[in-house]
PDB file of N, CA and C in Angstrom:
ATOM      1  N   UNK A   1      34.377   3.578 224.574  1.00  0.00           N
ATOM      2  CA  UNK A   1      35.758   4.052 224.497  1.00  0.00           C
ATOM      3  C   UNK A   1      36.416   4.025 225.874  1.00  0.00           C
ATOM      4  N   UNK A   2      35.204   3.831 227.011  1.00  0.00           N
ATOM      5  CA  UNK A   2      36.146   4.425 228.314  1.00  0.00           C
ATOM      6  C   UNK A   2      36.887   3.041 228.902  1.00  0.00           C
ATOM      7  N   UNK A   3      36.315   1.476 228.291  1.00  0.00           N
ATOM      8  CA  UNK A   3      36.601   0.782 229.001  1.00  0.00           C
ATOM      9  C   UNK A   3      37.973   0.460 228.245  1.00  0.00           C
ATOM     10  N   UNK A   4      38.213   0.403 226.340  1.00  0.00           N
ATOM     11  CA  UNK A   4      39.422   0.693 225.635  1.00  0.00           C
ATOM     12  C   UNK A   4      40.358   1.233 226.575  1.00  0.00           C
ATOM     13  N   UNK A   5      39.949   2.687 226.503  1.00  0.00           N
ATOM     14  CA  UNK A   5      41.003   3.842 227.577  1.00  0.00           C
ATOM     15  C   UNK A   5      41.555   2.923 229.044  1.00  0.00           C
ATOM     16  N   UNK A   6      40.347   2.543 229.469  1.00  0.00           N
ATOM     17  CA  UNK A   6      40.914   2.202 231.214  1.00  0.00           C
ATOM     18  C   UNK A   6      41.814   0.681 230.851  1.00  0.00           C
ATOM     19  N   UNK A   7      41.631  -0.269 229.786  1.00  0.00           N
ATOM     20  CA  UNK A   7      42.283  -1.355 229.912  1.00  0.00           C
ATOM     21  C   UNK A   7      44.040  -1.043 229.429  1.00  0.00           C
ATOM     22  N   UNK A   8      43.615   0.507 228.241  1.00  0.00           N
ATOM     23  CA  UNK A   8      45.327   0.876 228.217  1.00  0.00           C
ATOM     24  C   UNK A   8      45.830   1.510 229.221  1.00  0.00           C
ATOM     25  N   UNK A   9      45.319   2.037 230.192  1.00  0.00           N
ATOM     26  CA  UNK A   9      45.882   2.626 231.311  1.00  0.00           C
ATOM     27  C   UNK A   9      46.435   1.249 232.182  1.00  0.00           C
ATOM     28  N   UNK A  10      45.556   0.213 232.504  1.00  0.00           N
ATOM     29  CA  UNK A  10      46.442  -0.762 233.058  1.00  0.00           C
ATOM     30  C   UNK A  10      47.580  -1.362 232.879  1.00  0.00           C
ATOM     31  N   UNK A  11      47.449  -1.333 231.405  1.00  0.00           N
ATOM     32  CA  UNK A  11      48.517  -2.170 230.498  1.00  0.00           C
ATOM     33  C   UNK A  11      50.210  -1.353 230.721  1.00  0.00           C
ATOM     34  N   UNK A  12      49.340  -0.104 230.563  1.00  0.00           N
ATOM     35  CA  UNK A  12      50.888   1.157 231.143  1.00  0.00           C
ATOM     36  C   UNK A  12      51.072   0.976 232.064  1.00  0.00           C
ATOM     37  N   UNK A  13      50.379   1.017 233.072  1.00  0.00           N
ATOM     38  CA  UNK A  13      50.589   1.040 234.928  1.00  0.00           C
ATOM     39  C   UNK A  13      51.534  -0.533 234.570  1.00  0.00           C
ATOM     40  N   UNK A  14      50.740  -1.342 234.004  1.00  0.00           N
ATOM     41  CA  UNK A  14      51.665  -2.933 234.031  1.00  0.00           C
ATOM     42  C   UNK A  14      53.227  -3.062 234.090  1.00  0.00           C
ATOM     43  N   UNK A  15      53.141  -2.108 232.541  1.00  0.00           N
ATOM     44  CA  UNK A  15      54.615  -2.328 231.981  1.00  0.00           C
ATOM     45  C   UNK A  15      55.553  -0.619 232.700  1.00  0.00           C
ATOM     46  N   UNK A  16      55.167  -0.147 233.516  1.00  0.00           N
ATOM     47  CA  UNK A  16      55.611   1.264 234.159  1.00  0.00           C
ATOM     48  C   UNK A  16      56.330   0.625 235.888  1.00  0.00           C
ATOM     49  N   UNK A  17      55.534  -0.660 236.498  1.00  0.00           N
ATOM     50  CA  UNK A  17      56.085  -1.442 236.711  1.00  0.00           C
ATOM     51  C   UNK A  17      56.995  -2.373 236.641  1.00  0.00           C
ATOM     52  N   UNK A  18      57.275  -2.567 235.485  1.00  0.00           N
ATOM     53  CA  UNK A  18      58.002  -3.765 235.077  1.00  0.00           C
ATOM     54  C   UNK A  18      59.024  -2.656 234.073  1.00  0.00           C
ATOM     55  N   UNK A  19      59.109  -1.686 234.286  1.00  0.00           N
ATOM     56  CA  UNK A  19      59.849  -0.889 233.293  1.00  0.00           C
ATOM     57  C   UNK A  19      61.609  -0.989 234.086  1.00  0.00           C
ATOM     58  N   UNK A  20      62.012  -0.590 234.843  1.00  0.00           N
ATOM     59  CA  UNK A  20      63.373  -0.792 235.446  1.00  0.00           C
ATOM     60  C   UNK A  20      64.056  -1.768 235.504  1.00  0.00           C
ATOM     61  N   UNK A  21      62.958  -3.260 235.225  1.00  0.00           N
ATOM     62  CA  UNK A  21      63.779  -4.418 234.733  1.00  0.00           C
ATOM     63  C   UNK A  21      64.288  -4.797 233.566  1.00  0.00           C
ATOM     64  N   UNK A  22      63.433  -3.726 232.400  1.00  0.00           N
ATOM     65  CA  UNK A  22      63.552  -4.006 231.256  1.00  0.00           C
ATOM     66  C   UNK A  22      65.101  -3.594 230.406  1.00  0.00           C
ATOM     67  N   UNK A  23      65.641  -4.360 230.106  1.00  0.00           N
ATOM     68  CA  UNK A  23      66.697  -4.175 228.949  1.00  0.00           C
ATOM     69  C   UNK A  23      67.180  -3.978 227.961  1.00  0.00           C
ATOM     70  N   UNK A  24      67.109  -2.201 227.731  1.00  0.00           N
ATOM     71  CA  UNK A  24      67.269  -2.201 226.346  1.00  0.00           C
ATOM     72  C   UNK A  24      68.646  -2.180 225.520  1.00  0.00           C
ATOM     73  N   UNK A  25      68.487  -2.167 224.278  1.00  0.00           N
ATOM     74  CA  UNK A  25      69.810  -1.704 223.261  1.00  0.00           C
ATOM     75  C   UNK A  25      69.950  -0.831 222.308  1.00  0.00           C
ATOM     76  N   UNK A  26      68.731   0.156 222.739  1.00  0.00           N
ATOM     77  CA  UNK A  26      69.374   1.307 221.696  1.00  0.00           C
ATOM     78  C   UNK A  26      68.635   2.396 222.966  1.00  0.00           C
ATOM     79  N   UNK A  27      70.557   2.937 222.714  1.00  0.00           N
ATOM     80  CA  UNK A  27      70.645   3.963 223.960  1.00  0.00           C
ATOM     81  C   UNK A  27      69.598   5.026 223.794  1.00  0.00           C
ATOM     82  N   UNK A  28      69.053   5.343 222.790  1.00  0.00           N
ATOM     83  CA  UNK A  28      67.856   6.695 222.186  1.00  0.00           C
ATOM     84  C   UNK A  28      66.835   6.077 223.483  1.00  0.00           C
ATOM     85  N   UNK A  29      66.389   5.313 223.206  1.00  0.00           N
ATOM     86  CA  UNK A  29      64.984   4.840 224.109  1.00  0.00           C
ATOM     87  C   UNK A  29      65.204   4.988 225.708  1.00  0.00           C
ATOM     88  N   UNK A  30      66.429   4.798 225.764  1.00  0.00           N
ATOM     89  CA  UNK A  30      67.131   4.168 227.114  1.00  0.00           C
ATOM     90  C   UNK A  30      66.484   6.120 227.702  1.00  0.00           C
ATOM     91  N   UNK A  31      67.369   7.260 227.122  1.00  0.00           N
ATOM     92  CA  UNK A  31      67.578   8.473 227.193  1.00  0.00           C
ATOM     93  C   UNK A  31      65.785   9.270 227.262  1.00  0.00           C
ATOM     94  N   UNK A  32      65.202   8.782 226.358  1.00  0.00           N
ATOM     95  CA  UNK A  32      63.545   8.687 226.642  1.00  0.00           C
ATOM     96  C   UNK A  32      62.892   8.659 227.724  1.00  0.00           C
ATOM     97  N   UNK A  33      62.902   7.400 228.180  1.00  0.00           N
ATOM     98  CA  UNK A  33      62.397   6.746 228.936  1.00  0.00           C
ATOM     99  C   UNK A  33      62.864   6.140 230.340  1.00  0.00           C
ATOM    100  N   UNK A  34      63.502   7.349 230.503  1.00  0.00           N
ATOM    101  CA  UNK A  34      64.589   6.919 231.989  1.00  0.00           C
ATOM    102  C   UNK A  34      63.251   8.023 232.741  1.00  0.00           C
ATOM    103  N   UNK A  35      62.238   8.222 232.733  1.00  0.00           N
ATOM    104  CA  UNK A  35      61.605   8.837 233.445  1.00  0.00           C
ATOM    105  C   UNK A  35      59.901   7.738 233.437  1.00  0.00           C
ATOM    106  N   UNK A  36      59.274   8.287 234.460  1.00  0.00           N
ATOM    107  CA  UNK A  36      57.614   7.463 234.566  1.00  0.00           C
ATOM    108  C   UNK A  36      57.372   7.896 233.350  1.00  0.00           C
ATOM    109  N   UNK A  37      57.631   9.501 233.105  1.00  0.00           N
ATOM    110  CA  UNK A  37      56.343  10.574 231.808  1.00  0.00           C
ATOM    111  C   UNK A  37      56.798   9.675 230.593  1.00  0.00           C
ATOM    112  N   UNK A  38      58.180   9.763 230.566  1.00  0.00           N
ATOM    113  CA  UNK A  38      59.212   9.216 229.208  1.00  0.00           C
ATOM    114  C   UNK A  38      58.640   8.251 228.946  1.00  0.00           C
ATOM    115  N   UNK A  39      58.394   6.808 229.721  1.00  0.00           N
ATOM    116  CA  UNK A  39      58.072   5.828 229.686  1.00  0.00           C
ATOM    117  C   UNK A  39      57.023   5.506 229.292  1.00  0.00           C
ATOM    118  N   UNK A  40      55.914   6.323 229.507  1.00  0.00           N
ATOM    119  CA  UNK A  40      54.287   6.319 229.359  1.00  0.00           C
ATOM    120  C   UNK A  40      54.147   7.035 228.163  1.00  0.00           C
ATOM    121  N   UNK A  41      54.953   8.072 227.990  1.00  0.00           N
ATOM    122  CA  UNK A  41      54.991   8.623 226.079  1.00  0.00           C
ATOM    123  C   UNK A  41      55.241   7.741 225.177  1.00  0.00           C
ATOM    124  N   UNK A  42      56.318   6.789 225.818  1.00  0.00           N
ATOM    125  CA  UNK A  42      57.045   6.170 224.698  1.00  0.00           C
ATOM    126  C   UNK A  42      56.024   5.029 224.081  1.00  0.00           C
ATOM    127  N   UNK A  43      55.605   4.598 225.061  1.00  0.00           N
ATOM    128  CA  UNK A  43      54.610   3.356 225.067  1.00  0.00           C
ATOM    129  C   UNK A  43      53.201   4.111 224.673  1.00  0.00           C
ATOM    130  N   UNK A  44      52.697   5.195 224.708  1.00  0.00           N
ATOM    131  CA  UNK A  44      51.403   5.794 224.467  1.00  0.00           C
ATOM    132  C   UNK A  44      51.674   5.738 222.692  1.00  0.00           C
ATOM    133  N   UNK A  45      53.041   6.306 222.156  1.00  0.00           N
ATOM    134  CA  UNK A  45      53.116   5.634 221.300  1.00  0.00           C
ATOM    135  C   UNK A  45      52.385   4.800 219.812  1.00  0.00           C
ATOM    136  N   UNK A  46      52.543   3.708 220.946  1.00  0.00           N
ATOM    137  CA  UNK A  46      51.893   1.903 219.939  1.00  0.00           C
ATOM    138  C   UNK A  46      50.315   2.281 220.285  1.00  0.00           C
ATOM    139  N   UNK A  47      49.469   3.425 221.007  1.00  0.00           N
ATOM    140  CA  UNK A  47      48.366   3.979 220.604  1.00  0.00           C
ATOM    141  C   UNK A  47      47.761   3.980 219.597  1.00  0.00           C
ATOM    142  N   UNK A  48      47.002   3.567 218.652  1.00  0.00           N
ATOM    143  CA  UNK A  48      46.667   3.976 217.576  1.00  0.00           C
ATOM    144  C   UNK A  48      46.036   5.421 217.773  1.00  0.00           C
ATOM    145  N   UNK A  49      46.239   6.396 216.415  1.00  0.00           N
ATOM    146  CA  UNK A  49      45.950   7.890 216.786  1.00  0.00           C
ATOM    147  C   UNK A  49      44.922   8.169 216.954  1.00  0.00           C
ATOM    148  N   UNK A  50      43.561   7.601 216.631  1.00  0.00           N
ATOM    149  CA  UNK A  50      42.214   7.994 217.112  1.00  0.00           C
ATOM    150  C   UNK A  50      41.709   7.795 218.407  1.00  0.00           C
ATOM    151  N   UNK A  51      42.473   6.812 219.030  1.00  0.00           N
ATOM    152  CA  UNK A  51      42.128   6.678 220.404  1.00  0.00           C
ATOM    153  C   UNK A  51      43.484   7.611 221.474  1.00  0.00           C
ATOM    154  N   UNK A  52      44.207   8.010 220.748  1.00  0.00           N
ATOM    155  CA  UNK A  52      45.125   8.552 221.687  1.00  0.00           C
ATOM    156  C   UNK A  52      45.047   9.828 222.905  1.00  0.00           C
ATOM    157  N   UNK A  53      43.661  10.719 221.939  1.00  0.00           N
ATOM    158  CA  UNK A  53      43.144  11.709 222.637  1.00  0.00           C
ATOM    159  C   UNK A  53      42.491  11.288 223.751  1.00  0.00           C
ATOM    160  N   UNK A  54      41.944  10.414 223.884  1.00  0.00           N
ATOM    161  CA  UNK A  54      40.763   9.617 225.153  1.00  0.00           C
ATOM    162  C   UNK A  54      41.794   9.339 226.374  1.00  0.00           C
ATOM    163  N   UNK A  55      42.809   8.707 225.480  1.00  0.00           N
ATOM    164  CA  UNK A  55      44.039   8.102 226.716  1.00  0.00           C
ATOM    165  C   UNK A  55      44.729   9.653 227.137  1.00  0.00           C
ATOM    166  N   UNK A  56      45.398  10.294 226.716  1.00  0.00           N
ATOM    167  CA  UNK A  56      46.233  11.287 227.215  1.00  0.00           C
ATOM    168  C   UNK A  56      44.888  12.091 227.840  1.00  0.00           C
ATOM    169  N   UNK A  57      43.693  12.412 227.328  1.00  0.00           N
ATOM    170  CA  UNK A  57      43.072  13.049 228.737  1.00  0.00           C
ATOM    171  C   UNK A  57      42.537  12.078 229.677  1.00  0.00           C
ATOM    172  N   UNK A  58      42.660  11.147 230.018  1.00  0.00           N
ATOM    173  CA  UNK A  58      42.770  10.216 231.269  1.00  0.00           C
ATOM    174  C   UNK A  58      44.132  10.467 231.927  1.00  0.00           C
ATOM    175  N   UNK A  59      45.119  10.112 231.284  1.00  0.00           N
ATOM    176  CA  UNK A  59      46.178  10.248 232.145  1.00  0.00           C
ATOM    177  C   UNK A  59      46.453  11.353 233.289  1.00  0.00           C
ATOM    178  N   UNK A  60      46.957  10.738 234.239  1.00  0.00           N
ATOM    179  CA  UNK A  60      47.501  11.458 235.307  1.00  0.00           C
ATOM    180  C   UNK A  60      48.441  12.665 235.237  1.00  0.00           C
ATOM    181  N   UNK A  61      48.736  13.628 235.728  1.00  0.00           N
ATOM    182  CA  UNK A  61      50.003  14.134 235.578  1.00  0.00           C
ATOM    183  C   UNK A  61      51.181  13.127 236.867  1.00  0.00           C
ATOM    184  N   UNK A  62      52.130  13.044 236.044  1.00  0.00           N
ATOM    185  CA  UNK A  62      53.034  12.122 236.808  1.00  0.00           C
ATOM    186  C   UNK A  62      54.286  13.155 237.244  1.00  0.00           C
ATOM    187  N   UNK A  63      54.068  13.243 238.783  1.00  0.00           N
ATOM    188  CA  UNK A  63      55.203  14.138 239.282  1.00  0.00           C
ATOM    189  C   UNK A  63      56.086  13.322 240.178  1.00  0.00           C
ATOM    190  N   UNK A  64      56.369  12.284 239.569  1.00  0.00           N
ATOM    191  CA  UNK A  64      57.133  11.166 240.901  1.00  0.00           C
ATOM    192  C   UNK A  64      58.502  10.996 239.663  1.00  0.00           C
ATOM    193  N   UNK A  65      59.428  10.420 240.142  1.00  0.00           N
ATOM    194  CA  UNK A  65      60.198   9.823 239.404  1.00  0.00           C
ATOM    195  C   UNK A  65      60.170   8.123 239.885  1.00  0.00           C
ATOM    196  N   UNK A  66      59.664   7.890 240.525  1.00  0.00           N
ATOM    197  CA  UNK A  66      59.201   6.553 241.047  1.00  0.00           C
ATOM    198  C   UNK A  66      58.624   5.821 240.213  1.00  0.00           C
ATOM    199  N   UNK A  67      58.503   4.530 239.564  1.00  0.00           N
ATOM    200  CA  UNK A  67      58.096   4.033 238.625  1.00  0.00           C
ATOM    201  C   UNK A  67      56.932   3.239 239.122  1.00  0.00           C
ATOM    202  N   UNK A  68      57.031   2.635 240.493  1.00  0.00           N
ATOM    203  CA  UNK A  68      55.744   1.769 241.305  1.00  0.00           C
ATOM    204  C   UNK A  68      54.987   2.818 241.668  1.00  0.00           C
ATOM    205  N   UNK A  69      55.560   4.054 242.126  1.00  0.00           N
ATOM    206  CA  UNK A  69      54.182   5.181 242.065  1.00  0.00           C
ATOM    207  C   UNK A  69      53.529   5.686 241.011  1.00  0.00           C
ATOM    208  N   UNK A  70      54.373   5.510 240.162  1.00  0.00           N
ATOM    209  CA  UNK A  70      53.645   6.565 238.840  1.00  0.00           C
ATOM    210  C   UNK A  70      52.154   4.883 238.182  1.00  0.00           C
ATOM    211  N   UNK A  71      52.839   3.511 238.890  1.00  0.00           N
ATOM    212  CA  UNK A  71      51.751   2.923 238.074  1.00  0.00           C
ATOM    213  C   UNK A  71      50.643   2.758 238.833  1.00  0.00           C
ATOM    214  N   UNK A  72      51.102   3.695 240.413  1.00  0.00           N
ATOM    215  CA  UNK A  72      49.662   3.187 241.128  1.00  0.00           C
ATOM    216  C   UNK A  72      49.208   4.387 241.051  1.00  0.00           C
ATOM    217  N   UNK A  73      49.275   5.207 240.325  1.00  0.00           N
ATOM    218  CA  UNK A  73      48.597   6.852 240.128  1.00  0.00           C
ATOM    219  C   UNK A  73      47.976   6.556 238.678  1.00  0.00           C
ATOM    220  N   UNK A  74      48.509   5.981 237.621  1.00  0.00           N
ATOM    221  CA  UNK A  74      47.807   5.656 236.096  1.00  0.00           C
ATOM    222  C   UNK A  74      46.685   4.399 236.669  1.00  0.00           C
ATOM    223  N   UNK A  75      46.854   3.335 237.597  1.00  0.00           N
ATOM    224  CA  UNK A  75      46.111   2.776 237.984  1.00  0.00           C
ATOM    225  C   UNK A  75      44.720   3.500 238.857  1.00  0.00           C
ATOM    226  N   UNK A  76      44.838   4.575 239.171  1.00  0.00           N
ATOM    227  CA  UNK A  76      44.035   5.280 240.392  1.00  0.00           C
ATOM    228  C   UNK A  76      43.228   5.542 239.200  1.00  0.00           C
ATOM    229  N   UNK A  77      43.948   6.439 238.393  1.00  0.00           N
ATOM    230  CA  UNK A  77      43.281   7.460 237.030  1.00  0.00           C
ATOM    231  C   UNK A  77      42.143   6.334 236.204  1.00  0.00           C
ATOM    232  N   UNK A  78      43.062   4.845 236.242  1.00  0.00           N
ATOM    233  CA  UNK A  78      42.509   4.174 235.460  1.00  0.00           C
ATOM    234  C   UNK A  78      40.511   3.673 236.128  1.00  0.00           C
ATOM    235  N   UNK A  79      40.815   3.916 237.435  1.00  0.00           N
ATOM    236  CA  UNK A  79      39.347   3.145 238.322  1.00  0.00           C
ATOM    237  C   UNK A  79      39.143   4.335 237.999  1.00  0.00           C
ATOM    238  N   UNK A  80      39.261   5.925 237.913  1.00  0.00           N
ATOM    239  CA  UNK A  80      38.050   7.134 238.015  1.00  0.00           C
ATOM    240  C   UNK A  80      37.223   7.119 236.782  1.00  0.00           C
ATOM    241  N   UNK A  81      37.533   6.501 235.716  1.00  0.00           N
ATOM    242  CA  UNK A  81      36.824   6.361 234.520  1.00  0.00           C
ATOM    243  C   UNK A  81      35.753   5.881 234.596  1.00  0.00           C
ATOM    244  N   UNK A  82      34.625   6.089 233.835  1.00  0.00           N
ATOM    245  CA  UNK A  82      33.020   5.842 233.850  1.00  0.00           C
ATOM    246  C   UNK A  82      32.868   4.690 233.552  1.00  0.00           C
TER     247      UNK A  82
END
């Protein structure tokens, strides 16, 4: 499960990166996800629910509003895994 967990933590750190370029069209998501946490909920998401518990206790707490920090802190979280 831990290597599941650590490859979705990258995939977030990926797209948590690439999140401020992204363009959306429905203002709901926009209002979401104008934050790192928002962003990483929204996308934790497309989780399927049995693995979701493994991922949210990996995750970091994200106190940045910085989006390149918050993916090199889910990236940090992602190497402490077994």
């Amino acid at each position: 499960m831990a290597t599941t967990t650590r490859q979705r933590l990258l995939d977030i750190a990926d797209a948590l990166e690439r999140w401020p370029t992204i363009r959306w069209d429905d203002p709901a998501v926009v209002r979401v996800t104008d934050t790192p946490t928002g962003a990483m909920l929204y996308l934790a998401g497309g989780i399927p629910l049995g693995e979701r518990a493994a991922f949210y206790a990996a995750i970091p707490l994200l106190i940045t509003d910085d989006f390149a920090e918050a993916a090199r802190l889910v990236r940090e979280a992602a190497g402490a895994l077994p």
